[in-house]
C-alpha atoms as a PDB file:
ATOM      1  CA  UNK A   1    -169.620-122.295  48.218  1.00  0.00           C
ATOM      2  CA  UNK A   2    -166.680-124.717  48.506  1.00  0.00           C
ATOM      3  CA  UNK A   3    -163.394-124.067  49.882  1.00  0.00           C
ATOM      4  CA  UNK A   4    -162.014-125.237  46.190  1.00  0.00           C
ATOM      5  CA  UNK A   5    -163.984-122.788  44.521  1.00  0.00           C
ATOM      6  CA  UNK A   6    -162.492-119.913  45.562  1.00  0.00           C
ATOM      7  CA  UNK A   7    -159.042-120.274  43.808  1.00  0.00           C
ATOM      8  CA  UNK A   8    -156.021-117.981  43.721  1.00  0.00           C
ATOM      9  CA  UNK A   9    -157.267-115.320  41.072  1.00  0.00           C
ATOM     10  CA  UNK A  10    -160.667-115.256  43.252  1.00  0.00           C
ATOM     11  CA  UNK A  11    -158.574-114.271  46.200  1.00  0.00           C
ATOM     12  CA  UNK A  12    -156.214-111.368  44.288  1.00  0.00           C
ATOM     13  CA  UNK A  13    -159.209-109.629  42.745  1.00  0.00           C
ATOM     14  CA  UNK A  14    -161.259-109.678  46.160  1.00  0.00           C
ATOM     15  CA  UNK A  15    -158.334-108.687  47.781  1.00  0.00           C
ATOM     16  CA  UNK A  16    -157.757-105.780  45.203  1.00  0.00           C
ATOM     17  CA  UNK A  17    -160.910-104.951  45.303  1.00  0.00           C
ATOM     18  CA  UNK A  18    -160.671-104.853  49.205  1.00  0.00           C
ATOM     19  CA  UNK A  19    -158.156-102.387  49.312  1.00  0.00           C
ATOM     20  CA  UNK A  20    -159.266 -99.961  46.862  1.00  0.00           C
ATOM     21  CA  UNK A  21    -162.418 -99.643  49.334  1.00  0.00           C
ATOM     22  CA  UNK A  22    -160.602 -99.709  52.504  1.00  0.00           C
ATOM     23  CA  UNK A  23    -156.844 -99.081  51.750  1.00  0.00           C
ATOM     24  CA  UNK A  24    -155.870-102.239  53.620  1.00  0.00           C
ATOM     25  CA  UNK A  25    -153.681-103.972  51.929  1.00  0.00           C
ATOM     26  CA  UNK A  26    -154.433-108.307  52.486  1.00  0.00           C
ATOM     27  CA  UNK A  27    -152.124-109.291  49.554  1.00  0.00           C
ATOM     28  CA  UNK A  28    -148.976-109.471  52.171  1.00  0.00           C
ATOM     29  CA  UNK A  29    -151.266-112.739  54.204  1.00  0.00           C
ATOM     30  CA  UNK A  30    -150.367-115.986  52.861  1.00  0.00           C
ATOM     31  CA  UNK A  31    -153.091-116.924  50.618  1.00  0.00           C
ATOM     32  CA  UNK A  32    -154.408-120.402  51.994  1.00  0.00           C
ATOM     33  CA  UNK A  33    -156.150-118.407  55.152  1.00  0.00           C
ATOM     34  CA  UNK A  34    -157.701-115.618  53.060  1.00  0.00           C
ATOM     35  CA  UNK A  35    -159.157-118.359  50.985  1.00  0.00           C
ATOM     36  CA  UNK A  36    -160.921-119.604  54.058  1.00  0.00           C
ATOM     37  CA  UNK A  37    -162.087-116.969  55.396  1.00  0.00           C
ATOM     38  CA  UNK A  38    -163.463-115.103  51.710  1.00  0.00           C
ATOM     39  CA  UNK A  39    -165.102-118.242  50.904  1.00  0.00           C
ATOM     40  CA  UNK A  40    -166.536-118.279  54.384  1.00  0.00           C
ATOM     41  CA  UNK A  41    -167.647-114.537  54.055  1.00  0.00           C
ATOM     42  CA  UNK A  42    -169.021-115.502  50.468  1.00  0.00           C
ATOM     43  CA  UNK A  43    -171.487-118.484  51.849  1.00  0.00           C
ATOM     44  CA  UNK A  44    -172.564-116.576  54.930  1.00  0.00           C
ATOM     45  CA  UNK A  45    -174.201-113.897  52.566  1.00  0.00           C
ATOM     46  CA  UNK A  46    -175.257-116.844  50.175  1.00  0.00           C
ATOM     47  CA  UNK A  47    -173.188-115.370  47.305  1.00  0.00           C
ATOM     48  CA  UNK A  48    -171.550-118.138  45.023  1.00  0.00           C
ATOM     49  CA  UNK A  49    -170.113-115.689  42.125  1.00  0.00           C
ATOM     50  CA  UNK A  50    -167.035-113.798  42.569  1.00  0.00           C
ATOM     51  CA  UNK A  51    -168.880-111.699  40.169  1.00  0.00           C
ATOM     52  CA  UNK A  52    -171.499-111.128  42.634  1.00  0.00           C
ATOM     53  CA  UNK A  53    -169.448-110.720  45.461  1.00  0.00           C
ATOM     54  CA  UNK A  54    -166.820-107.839  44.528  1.00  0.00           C
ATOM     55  CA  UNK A  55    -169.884-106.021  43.047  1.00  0.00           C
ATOM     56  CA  UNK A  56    -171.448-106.746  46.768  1.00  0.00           C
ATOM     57  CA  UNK A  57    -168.227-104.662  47.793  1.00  0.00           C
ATOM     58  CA  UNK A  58    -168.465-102.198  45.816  1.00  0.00           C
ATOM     59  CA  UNK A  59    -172.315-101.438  47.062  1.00  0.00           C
ATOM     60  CA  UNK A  60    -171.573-101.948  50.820  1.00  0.00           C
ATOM     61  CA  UNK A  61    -169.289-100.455  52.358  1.00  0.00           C
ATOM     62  CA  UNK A  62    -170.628-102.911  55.584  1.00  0.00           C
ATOM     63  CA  UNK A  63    -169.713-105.864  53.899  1.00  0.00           C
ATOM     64  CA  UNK A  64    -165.929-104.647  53.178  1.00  0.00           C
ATOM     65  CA  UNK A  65    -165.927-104.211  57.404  1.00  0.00           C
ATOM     66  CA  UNK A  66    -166.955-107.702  57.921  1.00  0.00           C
ATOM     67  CA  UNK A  67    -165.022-108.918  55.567  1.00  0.00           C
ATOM     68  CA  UNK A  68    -161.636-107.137  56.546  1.00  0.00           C
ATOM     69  CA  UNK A  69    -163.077-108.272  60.208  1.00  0.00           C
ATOM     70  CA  UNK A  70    -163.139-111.671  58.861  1.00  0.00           C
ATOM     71  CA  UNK A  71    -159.806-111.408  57.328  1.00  0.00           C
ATOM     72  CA  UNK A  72    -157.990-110.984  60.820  1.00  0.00           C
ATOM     73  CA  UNK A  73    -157.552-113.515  63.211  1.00  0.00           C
ATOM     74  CA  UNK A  74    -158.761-113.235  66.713  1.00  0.00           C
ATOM     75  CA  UNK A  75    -157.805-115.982  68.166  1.00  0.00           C
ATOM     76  CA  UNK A  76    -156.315-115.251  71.747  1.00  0.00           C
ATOM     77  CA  UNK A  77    -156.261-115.738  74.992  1.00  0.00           C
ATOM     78  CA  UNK A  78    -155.270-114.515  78.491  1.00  0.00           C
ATOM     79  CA  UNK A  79    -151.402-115.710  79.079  1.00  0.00           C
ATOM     80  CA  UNK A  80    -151.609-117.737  76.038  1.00  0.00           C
ATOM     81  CA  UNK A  81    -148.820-120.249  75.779  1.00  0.00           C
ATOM     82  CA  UNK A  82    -147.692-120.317  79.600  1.00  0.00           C
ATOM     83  CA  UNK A  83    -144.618-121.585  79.272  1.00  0.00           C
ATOM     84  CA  UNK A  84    -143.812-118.592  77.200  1.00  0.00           C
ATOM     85  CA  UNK A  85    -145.973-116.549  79.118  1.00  0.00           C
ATOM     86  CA  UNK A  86    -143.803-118.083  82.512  1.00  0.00           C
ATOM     87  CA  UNK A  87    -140.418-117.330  80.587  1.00  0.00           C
ATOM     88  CA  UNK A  88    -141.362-113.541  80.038  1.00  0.00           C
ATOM     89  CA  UNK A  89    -142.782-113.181  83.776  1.00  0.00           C
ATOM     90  CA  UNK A  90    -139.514-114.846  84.805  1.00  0.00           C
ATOM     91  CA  UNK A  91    -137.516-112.131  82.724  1.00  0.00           C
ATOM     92  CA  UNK A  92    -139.480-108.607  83.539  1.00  0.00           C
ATOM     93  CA  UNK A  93    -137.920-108.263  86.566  1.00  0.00           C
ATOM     94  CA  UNK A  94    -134.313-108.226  85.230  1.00  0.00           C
ATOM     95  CA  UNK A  95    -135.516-105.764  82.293  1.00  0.00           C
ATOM     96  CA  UNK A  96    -137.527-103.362  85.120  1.00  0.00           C
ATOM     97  CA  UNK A  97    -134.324-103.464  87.125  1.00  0.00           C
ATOM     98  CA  UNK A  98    -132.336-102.216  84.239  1.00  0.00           C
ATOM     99  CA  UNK A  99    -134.571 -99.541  83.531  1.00  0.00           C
ATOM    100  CA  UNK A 100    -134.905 -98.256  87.000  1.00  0.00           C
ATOM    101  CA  UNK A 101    -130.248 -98.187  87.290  1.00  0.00           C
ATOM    102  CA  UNK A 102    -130.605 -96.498  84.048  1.00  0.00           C
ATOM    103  CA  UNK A 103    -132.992 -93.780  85.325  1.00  0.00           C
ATOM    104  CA  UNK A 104    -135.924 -94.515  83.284  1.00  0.00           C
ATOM    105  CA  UNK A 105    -139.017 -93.050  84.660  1.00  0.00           C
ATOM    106  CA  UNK A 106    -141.587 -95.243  82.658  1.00  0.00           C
ATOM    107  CA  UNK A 107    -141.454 -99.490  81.177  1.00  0.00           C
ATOM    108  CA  UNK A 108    -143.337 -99.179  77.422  1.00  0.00           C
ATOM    109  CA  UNK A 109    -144.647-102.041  76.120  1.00  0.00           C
ATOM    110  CA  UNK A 110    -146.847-102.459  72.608  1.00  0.00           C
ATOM    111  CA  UNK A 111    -149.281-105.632  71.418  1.00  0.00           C
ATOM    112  CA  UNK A 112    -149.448-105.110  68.021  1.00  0.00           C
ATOM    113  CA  UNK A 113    -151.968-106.912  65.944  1.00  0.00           C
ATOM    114  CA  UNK A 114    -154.193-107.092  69.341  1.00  0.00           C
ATOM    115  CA  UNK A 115    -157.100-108.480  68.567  1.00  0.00           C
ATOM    116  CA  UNK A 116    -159.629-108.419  71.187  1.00  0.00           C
ATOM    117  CA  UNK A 117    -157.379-107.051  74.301  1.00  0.00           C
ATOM    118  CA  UNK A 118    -156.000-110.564  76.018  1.00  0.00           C
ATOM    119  CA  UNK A 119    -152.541-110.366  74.822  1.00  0.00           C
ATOM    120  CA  UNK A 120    -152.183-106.597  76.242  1.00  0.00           C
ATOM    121  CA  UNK A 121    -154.267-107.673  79.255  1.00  0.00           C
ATOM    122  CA  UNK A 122    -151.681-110.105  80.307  1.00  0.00           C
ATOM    123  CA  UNK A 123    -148.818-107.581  79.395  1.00  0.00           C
ATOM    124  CA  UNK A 124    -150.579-105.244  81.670  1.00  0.00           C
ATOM    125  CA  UNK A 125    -150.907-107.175  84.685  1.00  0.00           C
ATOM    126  CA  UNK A 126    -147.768-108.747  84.495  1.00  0.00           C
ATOM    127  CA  UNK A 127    -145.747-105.561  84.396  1.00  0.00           C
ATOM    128  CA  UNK A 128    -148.144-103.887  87.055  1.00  0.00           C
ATOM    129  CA  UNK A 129    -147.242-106.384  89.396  1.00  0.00           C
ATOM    130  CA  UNK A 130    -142.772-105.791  88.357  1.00  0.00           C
ATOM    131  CA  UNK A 131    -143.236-102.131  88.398  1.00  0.00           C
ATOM    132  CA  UNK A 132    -145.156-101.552  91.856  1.00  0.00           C
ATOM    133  CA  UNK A 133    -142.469-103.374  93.329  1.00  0.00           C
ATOM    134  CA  UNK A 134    -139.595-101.508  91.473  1.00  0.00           C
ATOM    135  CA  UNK A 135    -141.217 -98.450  91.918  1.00  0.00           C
ATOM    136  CA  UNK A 136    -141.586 -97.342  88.420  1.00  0.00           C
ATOM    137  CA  UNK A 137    -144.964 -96.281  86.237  1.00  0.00           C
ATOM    138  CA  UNK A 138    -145.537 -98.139  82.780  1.00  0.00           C
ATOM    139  CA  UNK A 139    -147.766 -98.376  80.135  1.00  0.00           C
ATOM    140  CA  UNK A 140    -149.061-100.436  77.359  1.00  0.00           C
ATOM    141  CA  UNK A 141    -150.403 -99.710  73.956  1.00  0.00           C
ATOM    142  CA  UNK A 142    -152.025-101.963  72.206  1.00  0.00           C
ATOM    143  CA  UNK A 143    -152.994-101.642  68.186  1.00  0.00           C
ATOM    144  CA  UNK A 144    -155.157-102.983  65.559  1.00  0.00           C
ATOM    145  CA  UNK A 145    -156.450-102.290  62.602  1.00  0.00           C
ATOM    146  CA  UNK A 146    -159.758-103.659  63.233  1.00  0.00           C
ATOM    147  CA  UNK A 147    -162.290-100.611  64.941  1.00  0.00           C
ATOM    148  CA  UNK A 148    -164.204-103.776  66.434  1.00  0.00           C
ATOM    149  CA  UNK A 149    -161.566-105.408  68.088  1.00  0.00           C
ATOM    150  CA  UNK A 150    -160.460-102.125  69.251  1.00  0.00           C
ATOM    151  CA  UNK A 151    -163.508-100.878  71.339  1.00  0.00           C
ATOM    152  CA  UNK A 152    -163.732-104.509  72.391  1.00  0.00           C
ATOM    153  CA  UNK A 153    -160.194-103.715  73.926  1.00  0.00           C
ATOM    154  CA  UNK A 154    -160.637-100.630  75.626  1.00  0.00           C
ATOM    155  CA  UNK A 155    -163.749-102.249  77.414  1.00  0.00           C
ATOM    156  CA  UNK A 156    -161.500-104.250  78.830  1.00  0.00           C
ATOM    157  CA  UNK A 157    -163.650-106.768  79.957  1.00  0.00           C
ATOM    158  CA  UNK A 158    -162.481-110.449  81.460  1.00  0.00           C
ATOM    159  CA  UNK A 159    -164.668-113.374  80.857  1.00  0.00           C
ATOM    160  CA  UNK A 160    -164.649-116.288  83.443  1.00  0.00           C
ATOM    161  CA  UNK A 161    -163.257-118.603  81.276  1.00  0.00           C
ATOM    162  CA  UNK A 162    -160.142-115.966  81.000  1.00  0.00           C
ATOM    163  CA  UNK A 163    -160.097-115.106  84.208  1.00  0.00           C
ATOM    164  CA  UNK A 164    -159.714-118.880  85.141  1.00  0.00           C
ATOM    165  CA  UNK A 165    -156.264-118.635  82.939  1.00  0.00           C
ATOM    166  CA  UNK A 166    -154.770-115.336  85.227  1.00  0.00           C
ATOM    167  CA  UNK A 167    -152.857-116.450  87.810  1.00  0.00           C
ATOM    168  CA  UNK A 168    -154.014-116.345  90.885  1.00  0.00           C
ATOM    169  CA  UNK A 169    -152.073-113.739  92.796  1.00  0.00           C
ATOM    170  CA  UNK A 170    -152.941-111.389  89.905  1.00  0.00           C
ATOM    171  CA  UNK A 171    -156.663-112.189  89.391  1.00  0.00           C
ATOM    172  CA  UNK A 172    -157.019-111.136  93.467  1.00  0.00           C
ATOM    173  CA  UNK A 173    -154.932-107.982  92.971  1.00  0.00           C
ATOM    174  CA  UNK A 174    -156.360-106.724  89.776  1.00  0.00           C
ATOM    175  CA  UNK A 175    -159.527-107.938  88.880  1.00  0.00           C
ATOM    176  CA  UNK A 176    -162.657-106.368  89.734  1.00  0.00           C
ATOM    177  CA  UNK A 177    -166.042-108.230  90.161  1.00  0.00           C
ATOM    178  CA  UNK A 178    -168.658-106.938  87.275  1.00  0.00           C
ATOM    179  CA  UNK A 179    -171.837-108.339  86.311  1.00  0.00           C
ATOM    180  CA  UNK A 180    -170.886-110.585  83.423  1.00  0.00           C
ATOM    181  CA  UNK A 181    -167.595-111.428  84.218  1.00  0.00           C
ATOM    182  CA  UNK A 182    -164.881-109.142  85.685  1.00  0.00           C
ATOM    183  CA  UNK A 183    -163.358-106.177  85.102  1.00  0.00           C
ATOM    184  CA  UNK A 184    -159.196-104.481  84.560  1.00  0.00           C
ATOM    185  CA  UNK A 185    -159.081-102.401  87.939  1.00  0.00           C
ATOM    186  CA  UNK A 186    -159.196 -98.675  86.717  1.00  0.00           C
ATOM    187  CA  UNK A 187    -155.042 -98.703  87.543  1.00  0.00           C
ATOM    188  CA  UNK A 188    -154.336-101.229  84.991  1.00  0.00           C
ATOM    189  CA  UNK A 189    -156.839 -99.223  82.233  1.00  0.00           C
ATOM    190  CA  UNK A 190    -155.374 -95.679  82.863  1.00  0.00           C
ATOM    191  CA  UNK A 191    -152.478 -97.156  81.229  1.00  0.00           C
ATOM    192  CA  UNK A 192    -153.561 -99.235  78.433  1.00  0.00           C
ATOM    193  CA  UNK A 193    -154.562 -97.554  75.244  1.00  0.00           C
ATOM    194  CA  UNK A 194    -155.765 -99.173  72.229  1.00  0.00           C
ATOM    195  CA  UNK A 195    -155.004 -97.385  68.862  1.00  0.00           C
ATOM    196  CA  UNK A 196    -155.362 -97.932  65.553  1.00  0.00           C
ATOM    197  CA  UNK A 197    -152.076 -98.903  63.659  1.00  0.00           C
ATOM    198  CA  UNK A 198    -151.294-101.092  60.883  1.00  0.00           C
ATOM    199  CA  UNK A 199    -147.594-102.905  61.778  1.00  0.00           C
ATOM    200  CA  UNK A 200    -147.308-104.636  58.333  1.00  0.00           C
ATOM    201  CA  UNK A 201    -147.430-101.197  56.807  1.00  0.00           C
ATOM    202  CA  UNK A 202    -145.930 -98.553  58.582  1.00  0.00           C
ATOM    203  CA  UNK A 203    -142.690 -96.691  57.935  1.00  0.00           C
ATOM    204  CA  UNK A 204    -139.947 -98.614  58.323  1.00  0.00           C
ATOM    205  CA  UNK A 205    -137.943 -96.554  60.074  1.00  0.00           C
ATOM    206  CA  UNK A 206    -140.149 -95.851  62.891  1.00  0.00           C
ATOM    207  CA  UNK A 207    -139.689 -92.130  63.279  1.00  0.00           C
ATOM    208  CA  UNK A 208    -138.635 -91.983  67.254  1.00  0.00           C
ATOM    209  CA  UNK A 209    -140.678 -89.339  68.587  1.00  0.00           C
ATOM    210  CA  UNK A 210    -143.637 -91.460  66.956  1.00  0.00           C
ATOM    211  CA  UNK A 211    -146.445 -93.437  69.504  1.00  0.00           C
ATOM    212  CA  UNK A 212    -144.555 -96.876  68.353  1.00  0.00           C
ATOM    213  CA  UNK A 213    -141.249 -96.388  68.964  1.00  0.00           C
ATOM    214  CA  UNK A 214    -138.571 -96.980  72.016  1.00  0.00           C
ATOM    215  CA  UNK A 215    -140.215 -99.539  73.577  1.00  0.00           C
ATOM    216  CA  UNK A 216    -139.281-101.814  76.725  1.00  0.00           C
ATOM    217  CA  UNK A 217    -141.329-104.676  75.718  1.00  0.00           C
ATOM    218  CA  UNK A 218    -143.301-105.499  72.260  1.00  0.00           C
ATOM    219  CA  UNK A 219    -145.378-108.381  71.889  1.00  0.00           C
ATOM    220  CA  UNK A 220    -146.650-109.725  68.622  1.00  0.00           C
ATOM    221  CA  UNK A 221    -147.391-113.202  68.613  1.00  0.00           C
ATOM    222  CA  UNK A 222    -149.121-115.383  66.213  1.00  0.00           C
ATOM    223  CA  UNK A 223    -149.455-112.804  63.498  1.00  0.00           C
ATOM    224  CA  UNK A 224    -146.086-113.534  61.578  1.00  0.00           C
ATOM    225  CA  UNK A 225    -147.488-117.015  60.621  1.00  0.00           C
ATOM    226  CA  UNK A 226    -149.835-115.988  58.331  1.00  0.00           C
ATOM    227  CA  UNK A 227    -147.626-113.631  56.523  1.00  0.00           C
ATOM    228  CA  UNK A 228    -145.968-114.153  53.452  1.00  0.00           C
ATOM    229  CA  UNK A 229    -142.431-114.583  53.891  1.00  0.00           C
ATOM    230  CA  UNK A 230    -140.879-111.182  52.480  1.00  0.00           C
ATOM    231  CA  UNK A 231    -143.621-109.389  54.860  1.00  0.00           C
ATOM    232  CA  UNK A 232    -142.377-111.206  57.674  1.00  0.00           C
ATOM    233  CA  UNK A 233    -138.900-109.971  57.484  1.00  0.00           C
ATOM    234  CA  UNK A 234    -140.698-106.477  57.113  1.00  0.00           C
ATOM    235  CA  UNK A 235    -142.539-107.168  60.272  1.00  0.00           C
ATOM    236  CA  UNK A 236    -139.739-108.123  62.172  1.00  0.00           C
ATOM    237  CA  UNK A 237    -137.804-105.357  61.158  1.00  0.00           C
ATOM    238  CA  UNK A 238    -140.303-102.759  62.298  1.00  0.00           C
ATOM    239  CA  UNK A 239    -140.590-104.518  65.460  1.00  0.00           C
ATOM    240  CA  UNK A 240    -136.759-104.345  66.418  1.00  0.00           C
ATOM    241  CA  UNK A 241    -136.680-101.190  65.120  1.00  0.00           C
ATOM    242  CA  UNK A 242    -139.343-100.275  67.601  1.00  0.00           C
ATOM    243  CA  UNK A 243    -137.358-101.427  70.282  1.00  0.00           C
ATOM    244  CA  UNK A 244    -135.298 -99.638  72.699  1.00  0.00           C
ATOM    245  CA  UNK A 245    -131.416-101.316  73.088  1.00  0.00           C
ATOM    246  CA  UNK A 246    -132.241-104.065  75.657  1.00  0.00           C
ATOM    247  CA  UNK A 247    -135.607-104.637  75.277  1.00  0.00           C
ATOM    248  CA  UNK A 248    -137.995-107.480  75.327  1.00  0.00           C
ATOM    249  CA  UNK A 249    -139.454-108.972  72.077  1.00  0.00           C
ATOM    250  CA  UNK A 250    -141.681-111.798  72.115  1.00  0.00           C
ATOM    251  CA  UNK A 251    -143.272-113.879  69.099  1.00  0.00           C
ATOM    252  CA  UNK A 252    -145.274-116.976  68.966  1.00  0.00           C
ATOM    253  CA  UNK A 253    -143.999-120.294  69.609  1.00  0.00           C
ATOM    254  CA  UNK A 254    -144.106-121.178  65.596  1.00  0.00           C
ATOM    255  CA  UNK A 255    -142.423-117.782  64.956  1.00  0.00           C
ATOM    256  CA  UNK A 256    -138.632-117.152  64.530  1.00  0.00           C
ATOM    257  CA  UNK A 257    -136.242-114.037  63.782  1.00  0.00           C
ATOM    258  CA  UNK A 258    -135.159-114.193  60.351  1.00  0.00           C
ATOM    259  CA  UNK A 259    -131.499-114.913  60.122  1.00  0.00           C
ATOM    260  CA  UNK A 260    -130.993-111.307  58.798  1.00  0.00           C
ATOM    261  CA  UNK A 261    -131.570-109.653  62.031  1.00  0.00           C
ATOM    262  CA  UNK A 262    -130.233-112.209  63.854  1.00  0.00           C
ATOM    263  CA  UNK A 263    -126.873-110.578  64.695  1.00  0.00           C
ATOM    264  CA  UNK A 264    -128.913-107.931  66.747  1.00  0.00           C
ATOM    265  CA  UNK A 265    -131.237-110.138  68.982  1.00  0.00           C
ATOM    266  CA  UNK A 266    -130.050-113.029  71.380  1.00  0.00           C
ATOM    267  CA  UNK A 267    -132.738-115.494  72.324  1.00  0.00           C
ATOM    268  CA  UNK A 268    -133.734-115.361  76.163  1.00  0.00           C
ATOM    269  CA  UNK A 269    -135.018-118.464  76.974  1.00  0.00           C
ATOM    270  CA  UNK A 270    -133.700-121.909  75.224  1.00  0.00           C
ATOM    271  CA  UNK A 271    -137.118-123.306  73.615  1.00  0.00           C
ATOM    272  CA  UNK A 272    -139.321-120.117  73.834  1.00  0.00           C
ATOM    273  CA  UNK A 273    -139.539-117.196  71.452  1.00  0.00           C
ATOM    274  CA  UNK A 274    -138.525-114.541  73.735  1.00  0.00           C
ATOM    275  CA  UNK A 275    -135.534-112.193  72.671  1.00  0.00           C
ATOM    276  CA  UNK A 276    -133.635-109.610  74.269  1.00  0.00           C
ATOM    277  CA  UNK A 277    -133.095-106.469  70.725  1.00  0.00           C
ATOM    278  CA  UNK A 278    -129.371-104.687  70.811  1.00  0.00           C
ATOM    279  CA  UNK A 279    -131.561-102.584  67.382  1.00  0.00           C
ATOM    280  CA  UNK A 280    -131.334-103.193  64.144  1.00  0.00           C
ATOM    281  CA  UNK A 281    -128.227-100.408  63.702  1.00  0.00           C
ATOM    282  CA  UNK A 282    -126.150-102.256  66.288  1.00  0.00           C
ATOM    283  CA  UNK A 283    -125.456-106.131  66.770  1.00  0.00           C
ATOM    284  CA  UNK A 284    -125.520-107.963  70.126  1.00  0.00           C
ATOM    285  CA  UNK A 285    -122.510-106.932  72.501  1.00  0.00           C
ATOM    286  CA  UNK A 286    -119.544-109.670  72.700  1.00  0.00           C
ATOM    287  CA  UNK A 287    -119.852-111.874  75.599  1.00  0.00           C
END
């Protein structure tokens, strides 16, 4: 089945379809990628009917897995984007010092929209290298909404090719030889843990005594761009408002704050998408 085949009403009745099976809701994602990746799903099963393929849904509750699997993108990558990646390493010490003057016994950080691990990987080691020396413990949850992504995560298994993108000082320090490939030492995996959590639909706000709340650090990159616009202000909202005042947020390098939240972040870094959050109920201090 051709791309062109699978037009705009084909997408909003699989979609629809989609949820009512799985109560995710896809109909937020811009519609040009879900139209790849349905038509994809359609002529790997050798289905050409949208007919035939919602009442495939409705008989297999597999196929709605692989589908919704389908629907998500996992591209990543350990320290994806290192000039970013450079900007934020550059910047934890500053945030780790604050934390430690203001008594803080623990540096949160949250990956939503995970994937596969590599984004909370590189979170991890970065801020186990800042806290040893500051002398404070951390941790780092990473979410998904994707149960195969997830256990991939908490396996927390590095490939060679990944490991060849972890800088060097941290690869020796953190990296444990394993029979295909390496391994997170057991130090940096006592205090990662993957959960399942959907960002584009929970509360907004996030209730503070809640898992995803007051954090230090939240990374979501590379998941706002295939949002619809309205959703992305959602998004963003829910991630400042998971924030505690002087945190860390960083997006993808395509990925902005909308202008309406703009009076309560400052950008970090001139040319990278890292910003320091005041929260949504306060703007940025006067400088």
């Amino acid at each position: 089945m051709s791309r062109s085949d699978v037009d705009e009403a084909t997408v909003s009745r699989v979609l629809s379809e989609l949820e009512t099976m799985t109560r995710r809701d896809f109909h937020r994602y811009r519609v040009e990628p879900m139209r790849r990746r349905i038509s994809w799903r359609m002529a790997s099963i050798g289905v050409t009917c949208v007919e035939a393929y919602v009442a495939r849904l409705k008989e297999d509750p597999r196929e709605a897995s692989l589908l919704v699997s389908a629907l998500l993108v996992k591209t990543t990558s350990m320290f994806r984007d290192r000039a970013a990646f450079d900007a934020l390493r550059e910047e934890l010490p500053r945030l780790v010092r604050q934390r430690v003057t203001e008594r803080a016994t623990m540096v949160r950080a949250w990956v939503p929209a995970c994937s596969t691990g590599q984004e909370a990987f590189s979170l991890a080691l970065s801020l186990a290298e800042v806290a040893r020396d500051a002398g404070i413990d951390w941790r780092v949850i990473a979410s998904d909404i994707d149960p195969i992504a997830l256990e991939t995560t908490r396996q927390a298994r590095i490939t060679e090719t990944d490991a060849d993108a972890i800088p060097e000082t941290l690869r020796e320090r953190w990296l444990v030889r394993a029979s295909d490939g390496w391994e997170l030492d057991a130090s940096i995996t006592s205090r990662l843990t993957a959960a399942e959590h959907d960002v584009i639909a929970s509360p907004v706000p996030v209730p503070a005594p809640a898992l995803f709340a007051s954090f230090d650090l939240v990374s979501c990159r590379n998941l706002l761009i295939y949002l619809k616009a309205f959703t992305q202000a959602e998004v963003c909202l829910r991630l400042v408002k998971s924030c505690a005042p002087g945190a860390l947020l960083f997006l993808g390098c395509a990925e902005t704050i909308p202008q309406t939240l703009s009076s309560h972040v400052e950008l970090v870094t001139r040319g990278q998408p890292l910003y320091r959050v005041w929260g949504a109920d306060a703007a940025r201090p006067v400088r």
